[in-house]
Protein backbone atom coordinates (compact mmCIF):
# COMPACT_ATOMS: atom_id res chain seq x y z
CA UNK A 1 88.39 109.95 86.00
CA UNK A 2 85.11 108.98 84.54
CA UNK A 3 85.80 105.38 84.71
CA UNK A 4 87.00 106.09 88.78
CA UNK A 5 83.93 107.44 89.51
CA UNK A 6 81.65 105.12 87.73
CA UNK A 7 83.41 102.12 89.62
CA UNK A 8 83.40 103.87 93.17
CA UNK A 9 79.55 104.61 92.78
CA UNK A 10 79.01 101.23 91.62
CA UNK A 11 81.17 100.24 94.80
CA UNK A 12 79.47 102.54 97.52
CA UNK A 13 76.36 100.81 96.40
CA UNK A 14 77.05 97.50 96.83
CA UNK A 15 79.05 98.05 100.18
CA UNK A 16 76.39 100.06 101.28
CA UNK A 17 73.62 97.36 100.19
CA UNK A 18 76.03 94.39 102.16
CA UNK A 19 76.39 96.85 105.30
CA UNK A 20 72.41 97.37 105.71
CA UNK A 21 70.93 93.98 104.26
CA UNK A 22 71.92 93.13 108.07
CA UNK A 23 72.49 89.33 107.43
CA UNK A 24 75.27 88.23 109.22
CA UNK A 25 76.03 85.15 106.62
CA UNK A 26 76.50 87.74 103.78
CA UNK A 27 78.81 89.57 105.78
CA UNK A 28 81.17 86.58 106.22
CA UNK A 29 81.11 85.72 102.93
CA UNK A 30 81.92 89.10 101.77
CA UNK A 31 84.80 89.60 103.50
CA UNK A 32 86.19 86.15 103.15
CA UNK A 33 85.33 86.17 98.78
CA UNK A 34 87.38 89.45 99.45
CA UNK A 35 90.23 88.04 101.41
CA UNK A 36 90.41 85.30 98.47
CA UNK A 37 90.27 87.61 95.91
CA UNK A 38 93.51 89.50 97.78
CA UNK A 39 95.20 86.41 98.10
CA UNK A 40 95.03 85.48 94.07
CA UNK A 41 96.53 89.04 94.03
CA UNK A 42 98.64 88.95 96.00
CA UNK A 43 100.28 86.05 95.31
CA UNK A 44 100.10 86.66 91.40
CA UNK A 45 102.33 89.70 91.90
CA UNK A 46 104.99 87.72 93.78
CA UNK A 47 104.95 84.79 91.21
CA UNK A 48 105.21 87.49 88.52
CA UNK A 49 108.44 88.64 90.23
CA UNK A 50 109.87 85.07 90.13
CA UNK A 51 108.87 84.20 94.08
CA UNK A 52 106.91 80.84 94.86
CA UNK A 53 104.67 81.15 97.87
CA UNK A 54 102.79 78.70 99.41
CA UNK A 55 99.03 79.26 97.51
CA UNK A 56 97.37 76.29 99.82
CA UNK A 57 98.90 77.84 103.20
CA UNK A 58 97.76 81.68 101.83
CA UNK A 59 94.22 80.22 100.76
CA UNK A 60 93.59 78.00 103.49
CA UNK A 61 94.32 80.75 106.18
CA UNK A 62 91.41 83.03 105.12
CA UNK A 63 89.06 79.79 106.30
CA UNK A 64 89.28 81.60 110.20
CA UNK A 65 87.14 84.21 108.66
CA UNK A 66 84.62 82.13 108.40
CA UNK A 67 85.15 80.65 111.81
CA UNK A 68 84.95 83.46 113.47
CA UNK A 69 82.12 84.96 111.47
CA UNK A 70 78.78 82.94 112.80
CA UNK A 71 79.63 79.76 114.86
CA UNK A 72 81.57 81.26 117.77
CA UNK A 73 80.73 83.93 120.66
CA UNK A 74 82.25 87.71 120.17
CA UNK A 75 84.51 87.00 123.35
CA UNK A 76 85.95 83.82 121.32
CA UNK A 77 86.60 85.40 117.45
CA UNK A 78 90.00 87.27 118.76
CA UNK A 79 91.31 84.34 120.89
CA UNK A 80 91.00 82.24 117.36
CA UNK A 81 92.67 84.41 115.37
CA UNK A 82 95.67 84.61 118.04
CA UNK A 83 95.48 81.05 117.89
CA UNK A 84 95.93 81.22 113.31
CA UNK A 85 98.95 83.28 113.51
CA UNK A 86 101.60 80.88 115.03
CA UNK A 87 99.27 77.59 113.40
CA UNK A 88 100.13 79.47 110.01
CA UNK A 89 103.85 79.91 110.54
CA UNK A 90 104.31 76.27 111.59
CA UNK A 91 102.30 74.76 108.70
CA UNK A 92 104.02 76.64 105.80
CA UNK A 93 106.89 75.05 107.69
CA UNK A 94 105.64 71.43 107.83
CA UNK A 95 104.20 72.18 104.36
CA UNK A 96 107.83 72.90 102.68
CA UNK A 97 109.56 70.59 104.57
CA UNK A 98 107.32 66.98 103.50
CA UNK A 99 107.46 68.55 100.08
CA UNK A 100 111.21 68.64 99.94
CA UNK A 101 112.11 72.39 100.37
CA UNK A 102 110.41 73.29 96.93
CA UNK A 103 110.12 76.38 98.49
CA UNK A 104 112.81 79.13 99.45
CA UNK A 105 113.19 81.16 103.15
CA UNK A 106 112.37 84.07 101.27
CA UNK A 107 108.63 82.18 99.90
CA UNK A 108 108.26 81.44 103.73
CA UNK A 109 107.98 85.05 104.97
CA UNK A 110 105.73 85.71 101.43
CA UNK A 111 103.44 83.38 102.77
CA UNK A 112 102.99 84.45 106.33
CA UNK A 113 102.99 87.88 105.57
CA UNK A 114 99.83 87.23 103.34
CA UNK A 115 97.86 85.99 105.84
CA UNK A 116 98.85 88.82 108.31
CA UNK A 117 98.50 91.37 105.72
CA UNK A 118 95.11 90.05 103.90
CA UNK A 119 92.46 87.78 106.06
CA UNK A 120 93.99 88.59 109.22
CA UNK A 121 93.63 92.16 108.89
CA UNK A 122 90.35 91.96 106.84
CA UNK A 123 88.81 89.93 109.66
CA UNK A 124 88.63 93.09 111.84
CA UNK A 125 85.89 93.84 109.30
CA UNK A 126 84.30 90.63 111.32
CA UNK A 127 84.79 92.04 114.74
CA UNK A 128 83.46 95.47 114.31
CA UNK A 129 80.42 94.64 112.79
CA UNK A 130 79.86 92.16 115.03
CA UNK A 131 79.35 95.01 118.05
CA UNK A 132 76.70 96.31 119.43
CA UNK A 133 75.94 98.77 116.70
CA UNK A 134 78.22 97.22 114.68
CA UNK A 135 76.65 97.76 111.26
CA UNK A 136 76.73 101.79 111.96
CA UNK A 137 80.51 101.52 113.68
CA UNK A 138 81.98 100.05 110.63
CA UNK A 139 81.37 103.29 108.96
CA UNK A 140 83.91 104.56 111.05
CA UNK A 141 86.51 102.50 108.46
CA UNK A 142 84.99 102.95 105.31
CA UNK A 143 83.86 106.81 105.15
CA UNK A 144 87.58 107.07 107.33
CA UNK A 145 89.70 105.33 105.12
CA UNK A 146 87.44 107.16 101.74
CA UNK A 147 87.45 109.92 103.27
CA UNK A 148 91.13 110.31 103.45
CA UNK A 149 91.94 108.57 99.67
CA UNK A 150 89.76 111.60 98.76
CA UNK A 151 90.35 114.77 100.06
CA UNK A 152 94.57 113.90 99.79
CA UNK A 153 93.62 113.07 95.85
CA UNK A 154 91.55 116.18 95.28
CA UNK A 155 93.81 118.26 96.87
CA UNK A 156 97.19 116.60 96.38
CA UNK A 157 96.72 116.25 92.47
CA UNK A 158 95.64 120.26 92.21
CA UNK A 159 97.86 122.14 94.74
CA UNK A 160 100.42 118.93 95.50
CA UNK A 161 104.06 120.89 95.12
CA UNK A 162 106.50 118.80 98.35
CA UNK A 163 106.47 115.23 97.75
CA UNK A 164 105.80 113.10 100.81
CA UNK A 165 107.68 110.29 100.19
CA UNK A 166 109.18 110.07 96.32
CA UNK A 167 110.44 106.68 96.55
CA UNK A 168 107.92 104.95 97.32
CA UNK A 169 104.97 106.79 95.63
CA UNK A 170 106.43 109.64 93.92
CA UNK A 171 102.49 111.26 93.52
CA UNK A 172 101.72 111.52 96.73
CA UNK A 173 102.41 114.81 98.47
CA UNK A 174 102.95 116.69 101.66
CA UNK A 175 99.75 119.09 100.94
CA UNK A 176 97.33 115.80 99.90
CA UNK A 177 98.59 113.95 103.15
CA UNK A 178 97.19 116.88 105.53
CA UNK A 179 94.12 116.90 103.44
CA UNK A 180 93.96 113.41 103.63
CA UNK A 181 93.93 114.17 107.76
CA UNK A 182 91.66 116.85 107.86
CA UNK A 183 89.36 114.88 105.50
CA UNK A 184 89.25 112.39 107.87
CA UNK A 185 88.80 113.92 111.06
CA UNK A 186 85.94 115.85 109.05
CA UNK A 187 83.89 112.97 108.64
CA UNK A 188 84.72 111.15 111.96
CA UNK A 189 82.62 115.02 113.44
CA UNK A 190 80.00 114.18 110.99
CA UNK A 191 79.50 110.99 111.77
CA UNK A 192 80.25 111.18 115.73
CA UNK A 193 77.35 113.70 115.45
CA UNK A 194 75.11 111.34 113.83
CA UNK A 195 75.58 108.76 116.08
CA UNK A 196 75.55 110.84 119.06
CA UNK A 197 72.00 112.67 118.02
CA UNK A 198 70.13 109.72 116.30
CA UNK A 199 71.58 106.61 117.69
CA UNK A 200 72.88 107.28 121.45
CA UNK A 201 76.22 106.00 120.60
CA UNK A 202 77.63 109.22 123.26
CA UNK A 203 80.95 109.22 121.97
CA UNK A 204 83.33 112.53 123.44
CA UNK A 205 83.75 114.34 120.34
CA UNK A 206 87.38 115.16 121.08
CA UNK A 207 88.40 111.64 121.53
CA UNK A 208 86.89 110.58 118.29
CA UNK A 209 88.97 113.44 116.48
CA UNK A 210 92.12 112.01 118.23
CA UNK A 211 91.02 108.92 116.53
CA UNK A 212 90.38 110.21 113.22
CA UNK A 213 94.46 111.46 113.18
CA UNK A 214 95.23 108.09 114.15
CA UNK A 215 93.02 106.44 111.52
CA UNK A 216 94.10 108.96 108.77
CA UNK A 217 97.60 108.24 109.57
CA UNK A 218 97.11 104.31 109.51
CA UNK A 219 95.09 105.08 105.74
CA UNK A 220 98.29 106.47 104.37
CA UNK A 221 100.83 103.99 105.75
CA UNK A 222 98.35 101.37 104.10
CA UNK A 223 98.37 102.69 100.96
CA UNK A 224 102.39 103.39 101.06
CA UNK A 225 102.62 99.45 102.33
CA UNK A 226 100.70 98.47 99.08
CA UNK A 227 102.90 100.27 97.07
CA UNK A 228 105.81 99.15 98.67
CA UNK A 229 104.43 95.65 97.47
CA UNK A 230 103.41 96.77 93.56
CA UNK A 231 106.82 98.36 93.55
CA UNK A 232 109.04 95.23 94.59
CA UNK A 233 106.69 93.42 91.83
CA UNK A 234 107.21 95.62 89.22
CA UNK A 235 103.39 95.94 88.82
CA UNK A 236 101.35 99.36 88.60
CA UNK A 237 98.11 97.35 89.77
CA UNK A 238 97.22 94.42 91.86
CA UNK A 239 94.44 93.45 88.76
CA UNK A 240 92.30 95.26 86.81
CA UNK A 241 89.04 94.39 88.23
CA UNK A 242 87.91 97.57 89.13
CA UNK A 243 88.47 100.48 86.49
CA UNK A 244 90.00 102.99 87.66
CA UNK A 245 91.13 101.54 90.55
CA UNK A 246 92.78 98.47 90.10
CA UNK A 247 92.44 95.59 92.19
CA UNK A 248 91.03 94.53 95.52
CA UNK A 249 93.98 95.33 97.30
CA UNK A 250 94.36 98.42 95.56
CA UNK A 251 90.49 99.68 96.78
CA UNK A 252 91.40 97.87 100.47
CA UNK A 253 94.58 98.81 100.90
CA UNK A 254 94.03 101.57 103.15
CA UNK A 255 91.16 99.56 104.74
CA UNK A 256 93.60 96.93 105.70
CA UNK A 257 94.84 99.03 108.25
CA UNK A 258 92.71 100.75 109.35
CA UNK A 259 89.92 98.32 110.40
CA UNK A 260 91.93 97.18 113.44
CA UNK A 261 92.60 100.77 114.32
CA UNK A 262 89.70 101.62 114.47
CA UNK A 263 88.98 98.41 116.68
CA UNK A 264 91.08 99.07 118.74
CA UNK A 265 89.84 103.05 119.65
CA UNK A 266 86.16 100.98 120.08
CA UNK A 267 87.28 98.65 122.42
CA UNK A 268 89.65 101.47 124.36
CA UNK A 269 86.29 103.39 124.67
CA UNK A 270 84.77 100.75 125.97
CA UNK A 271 86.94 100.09 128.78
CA UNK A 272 87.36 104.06 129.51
């Protein structure tokens, strides 16, 4: 516990340093050193299970990131990322086939499911800080997706009794996911209010609660998708990088989805 607090403090920090240094070129490189860092991981536990995915395809596709980080309009970064999806697919294809078919089917799907699951999904990070307001919407996925690992570990590991879902996380229970909820929505209030007093952001209060079940929900399933993962690879961690922990994709899993939920209930309230 000591060591998990240490490391999240140290963490808060230096996320909360990155958010307000307000330097657009350090937030690009953040978030494509972490997709990078999620890729080694990733692809480390499916090598350690015997798989062989394509590293220069899962590598290469986090270079969008920085695309779509400072040398395009807004209206531009999703159209590019559209446009890396099926370029992806049809590369790891070109890829195994001029190299003989070194690679299985199987190392195929590996492949293009880490570039959905890691840069893709981290590059939402991108897109919501690039809003107006940006640097003080992203909060919206950090203190959401904290908030949740939180309040459903607090409460889960001292008054967890109905498991939620044994086979895939056999810790994680019924009482900790509806804390993990309430948790949420709690800070989506507190920081709704913030905005709304200090910053004129004028969200409705209720809608932002609807989206705080929505993101809670999406923090969970990201966290069960991860383990999914570490259990097919026989692994307890992604790495060991951060005590306490565990790897990038162990701290981001949640984040990973839900960054473009949270997009997605921005740009909804946009158009409303």
């Amino acid at each position: 516990m000591i060591k998990r607090v240490v490391t999240g403090t140290i963490f808060v920090i230096v996320l909360v340093v990155i958010v307000m240094l307000n330097i657009p070129i350090v937030d690009t490189i953040s978030i494509f050193i972490l997709s990078i860092m999620g890729i080694y991981e990733y692809n480390k536990a499916f090598k350690n299970k015997g798989y062989n995915p394509v590293s220069i395809i899962s590598y290469a596709s986090c270079l969008p990131i920085l695309l779509i980080g400072n040398f395009i309009d807004y209206e531009y970064k999703l159209v590019i990322l559209r446009m890396c999806i099926p370029t992806i697919l049809i590369a790891t294809f070109v890829y195994i086939i001029v190299t003989g078919l070194k690679h299985s089917i199987i190392d195929v799907a590996i492949t293009v499911m880490s570039a959905l699951y890691i840069p893709f999904l981290f590059s939402f990070l991108k897109l919501i800080v690039s809003m107006d307001n940006g640097r003080l919407l992203i909060w919206y996925v950090f203190l959401g997706a904290f908030a949740c690992d939180t309040f459903a570990y607090l409460v889960g590991s001292k008054f967890g009794k109905k498991k939620l879902c044994p086979s895939i996380s056999p810790k994680k229970t019924v009482e900790g996911s509806i804390a993990g909820i309430i948790g949420t929505v709690i800070s989506y209030i507190l920081i709704t209010y913030i905005g709304n007093v200090y910053f004129a952001f004028n969200f409705n209060i209720i809608y932002m609660i609807i989206a705080g079940i929505f993101v809670s929900i999406a923090s969970q399933f990201g966290d069960f998708s991860a383990s999914i993962i570490k259990r097919h690879c026989e692994i307890k961690d992604f790495s060991d990088l951060m005590p306490g922990h565990g790897g990038i994709l162990d701290r981001f899993d949640s984040v990973l989805f839900v960054a473009p939920v949270v997009y997605m209930f921005l740009k909804i309230y946009m158009f409303m």
